[in-house]
Protein backbone atom coordinates (compact mmCIF):
# COMPACT_ATOMS: atom_id res chain seq x y z
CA UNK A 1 -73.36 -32.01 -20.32
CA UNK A 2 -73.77 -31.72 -23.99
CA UNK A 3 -70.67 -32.98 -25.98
CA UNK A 4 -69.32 -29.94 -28.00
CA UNK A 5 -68.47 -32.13 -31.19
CA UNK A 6 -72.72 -32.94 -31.02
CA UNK A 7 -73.13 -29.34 -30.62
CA UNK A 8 -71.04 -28.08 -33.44
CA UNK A 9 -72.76 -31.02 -35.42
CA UNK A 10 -76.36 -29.68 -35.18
CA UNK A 11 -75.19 -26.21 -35.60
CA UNK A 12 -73.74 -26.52 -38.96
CA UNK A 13 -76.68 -28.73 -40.03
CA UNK A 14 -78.85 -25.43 -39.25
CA UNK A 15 -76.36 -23.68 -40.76
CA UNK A 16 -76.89 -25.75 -44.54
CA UNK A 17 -80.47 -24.99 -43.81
CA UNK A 18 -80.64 -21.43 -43.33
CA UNK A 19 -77.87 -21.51 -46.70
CA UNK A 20 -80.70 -23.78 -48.85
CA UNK A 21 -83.44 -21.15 -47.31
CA UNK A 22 -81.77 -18.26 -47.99
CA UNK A 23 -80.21 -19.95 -51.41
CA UNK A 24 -84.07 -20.92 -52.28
CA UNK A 25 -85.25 -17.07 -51.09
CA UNK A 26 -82.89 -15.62 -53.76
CA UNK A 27 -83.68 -18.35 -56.53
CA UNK A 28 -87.55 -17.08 -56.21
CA UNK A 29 -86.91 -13.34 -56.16
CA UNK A 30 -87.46 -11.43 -60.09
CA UNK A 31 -84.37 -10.67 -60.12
CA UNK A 32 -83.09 -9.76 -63.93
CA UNK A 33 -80.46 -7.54 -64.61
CA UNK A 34 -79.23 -6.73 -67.79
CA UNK A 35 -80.05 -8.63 -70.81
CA UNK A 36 -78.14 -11.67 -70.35
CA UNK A 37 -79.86 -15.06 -69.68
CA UNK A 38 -76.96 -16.62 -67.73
CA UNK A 39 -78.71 -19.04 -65.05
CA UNK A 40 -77.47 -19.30 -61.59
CA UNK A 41 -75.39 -21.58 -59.86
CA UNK A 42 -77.00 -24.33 -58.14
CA UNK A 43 -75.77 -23.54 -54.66
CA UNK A 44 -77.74 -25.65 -52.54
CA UNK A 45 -75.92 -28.85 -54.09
CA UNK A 46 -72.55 -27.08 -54.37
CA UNK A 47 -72.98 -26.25 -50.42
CA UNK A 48 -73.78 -29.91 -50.52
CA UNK A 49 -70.64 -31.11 -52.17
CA UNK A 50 -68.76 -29.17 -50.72
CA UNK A 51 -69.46 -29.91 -47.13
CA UNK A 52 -69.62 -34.11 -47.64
CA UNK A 53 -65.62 -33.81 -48.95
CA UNK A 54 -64.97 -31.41 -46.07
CA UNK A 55 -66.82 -32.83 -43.01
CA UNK A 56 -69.60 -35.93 -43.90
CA UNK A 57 -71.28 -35.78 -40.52
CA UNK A 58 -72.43 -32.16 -41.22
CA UNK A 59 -74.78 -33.25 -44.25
CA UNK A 60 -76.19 -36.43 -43.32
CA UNK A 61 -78.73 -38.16 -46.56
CA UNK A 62 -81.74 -37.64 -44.41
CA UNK A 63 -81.20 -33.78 -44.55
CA UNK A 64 -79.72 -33.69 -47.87
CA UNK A 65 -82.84 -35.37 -49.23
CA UNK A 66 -85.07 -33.58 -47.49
CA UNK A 67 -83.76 -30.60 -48.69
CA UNK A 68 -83.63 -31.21 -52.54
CA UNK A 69 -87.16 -32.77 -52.89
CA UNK A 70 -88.24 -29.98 -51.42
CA UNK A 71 -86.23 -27.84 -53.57
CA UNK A 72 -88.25 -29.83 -56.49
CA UNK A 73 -90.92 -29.06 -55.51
CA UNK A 74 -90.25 -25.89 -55.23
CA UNK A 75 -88.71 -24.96 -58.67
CA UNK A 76 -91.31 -27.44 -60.34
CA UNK A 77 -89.06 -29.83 -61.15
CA UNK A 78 -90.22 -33.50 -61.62
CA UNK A 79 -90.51 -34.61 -58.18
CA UNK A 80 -87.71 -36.93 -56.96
CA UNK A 81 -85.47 -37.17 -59.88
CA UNK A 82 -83.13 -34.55 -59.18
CA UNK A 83 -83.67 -34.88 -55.74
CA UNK A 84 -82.03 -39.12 -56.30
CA UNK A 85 -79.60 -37.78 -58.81
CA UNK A 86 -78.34 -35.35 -55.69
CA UNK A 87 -77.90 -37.82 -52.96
CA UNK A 88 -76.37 -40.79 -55.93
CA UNK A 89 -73.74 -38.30 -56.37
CA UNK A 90 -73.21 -37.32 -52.48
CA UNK A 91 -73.38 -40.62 -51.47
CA UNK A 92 -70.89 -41.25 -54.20
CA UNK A 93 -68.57 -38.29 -53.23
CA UNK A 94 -69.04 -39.32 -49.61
CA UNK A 95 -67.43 -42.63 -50.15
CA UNK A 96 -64.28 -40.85 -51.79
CA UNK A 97 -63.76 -38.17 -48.99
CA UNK A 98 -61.22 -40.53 -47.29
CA UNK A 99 -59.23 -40.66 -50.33
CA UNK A 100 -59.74 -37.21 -51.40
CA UNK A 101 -58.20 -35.89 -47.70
CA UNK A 102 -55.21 -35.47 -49.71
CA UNK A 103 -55.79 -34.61 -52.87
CA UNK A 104 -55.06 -31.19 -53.95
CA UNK A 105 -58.44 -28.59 -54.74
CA UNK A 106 -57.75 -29.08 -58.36
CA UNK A 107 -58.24 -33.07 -58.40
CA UNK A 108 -61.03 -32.31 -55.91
CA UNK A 109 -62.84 -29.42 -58.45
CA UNK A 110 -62.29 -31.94 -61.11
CA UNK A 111 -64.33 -34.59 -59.41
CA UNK A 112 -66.84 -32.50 -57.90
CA UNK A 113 -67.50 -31.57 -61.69
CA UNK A 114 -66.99 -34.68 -63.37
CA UNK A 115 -70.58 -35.83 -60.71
CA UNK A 116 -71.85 -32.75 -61.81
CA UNK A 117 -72.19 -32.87 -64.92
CA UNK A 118 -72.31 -37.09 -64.92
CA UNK A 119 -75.72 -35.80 -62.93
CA UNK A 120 -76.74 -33.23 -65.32
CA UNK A 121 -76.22 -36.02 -68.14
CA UNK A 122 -78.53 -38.34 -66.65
CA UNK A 123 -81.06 -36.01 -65.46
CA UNK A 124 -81.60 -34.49 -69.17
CA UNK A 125 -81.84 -38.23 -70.17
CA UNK A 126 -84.13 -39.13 -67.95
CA UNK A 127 -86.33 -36.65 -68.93
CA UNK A 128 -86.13 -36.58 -72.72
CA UNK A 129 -86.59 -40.83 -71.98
CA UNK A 130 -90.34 -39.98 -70.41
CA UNK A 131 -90.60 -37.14 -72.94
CA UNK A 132 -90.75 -34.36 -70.43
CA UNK A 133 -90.41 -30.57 -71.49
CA UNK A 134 -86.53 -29.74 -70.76
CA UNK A 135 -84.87 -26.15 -71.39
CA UNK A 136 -82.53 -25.59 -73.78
CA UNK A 137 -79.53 -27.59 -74.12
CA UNK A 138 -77.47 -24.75 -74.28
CA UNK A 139 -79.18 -22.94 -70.80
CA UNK A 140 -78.58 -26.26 -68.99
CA UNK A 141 -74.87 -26.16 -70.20
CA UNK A 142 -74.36 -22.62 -68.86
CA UNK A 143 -76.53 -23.54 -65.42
CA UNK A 144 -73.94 -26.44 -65.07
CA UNK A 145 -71.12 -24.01 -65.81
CA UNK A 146 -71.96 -21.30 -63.68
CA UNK A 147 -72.25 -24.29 -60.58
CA UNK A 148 -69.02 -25.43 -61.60
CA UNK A 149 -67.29 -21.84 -61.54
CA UNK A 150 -69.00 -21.35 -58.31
CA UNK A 151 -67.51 -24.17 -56.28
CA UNK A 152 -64.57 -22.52 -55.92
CA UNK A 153 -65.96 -19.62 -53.93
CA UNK A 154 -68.75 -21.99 -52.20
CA UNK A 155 -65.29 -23.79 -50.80
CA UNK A 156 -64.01 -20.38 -49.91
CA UNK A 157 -66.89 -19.25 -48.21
CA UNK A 158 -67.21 -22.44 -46.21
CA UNK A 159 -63.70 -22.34 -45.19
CA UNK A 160 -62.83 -18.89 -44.59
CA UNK A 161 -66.61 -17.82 -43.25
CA UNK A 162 -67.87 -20.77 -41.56
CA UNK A 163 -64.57 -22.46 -40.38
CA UNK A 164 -64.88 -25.33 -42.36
CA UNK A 165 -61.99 -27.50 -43.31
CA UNK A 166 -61.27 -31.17 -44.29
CA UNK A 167 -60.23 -33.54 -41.22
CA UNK A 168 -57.45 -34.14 -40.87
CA UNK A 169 -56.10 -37.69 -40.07
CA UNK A 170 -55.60 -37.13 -36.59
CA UNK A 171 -58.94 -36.02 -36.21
CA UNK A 172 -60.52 -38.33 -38.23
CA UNK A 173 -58.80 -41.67 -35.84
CA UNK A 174 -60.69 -39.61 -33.11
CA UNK A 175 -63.65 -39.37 -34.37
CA UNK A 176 -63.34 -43.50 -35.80
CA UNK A 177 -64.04 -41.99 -38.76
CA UNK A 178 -62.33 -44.18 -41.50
CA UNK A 179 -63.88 -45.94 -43.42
């Protein structure tokens, strides 16, 4: 017999996928409306963040890794360097999830966008170091806004839609899961 905890596991991690598909689907799609040039939030890594402060075993680094290189590849982004930059800061949020069990959302939104945009730093960095084409300043402020703003609803969604919500201490001396 299958355990149900292993079952629930491997369900959500097909769940994150078919989110980065369908996240990736709409990315790709021509959509413009209006004349605006806001750029959209980067929901595969708010999904991300989201999920490792919620329930770590659900995004494992192998997935997580998988997922964003190919995302770079993808948006034609230099390969890898986001991709590190992602799992640096996941592996980095990971490590605070005990701590954060308690925290309230606001302390939690705070750090989720202090990596954020500690990730955005480096990555424009990074590139303007090897002397790689970058986007405007300005449009990779607004893309790092519009993430930020997003995380609240991402956190909704996962809670409210998918049934996701932080252990709990009880559950987390079950599961030996503190660290």
């Amino acid at each position: 017999m299958v355990d149900p905890r292993t079952v629930r596991k491997w369900s959500f991690r097909g769940v994150f996928l078919l989110i980065t598909a369908l996240a990736t689907f709409f990315y790709l799609l021509p959509l413009q409306v209006g004349s605006g040039r806001w750029p959209g939030p980067d929901l595969i890594l708010a999904f991300a963040f989201a999920w490792v402060l919620r329930r770590p075993d659900y995004v494992p680094v192998f997935l997580v890794a998988t997922v964003m290189l190919l995302a770079d590849f993808i948006f034609l982004r230099p390969p890898g360097l986001w991709a590190a930059l992602s799992i640096m800061g996941l592996e980095f949020l990971r490590s605070r999830e005990p701590t954060s069990r308690d925290l309230p959302f606001a302390i939690e939104w705070a750090m989720v966008a202090g990596v954020m945009l500690a990730m955005a730093v480096t990555y424009r960095l990074s590139l303007a170091i090897f002397m790689v084409d970058q986007t405007s300043l300005g449009l990779a402020i607004l893309g790092q806004i519009s993430t930020i703003l997003s995380y609240p609803i991402v956190i909704a969604i996962s809670h409210y839609g998918l049934g996701i919500a932080k252990i709990t201490p009880s559950e987390a001396d079950e599961m030996r899961y503190v660290r």
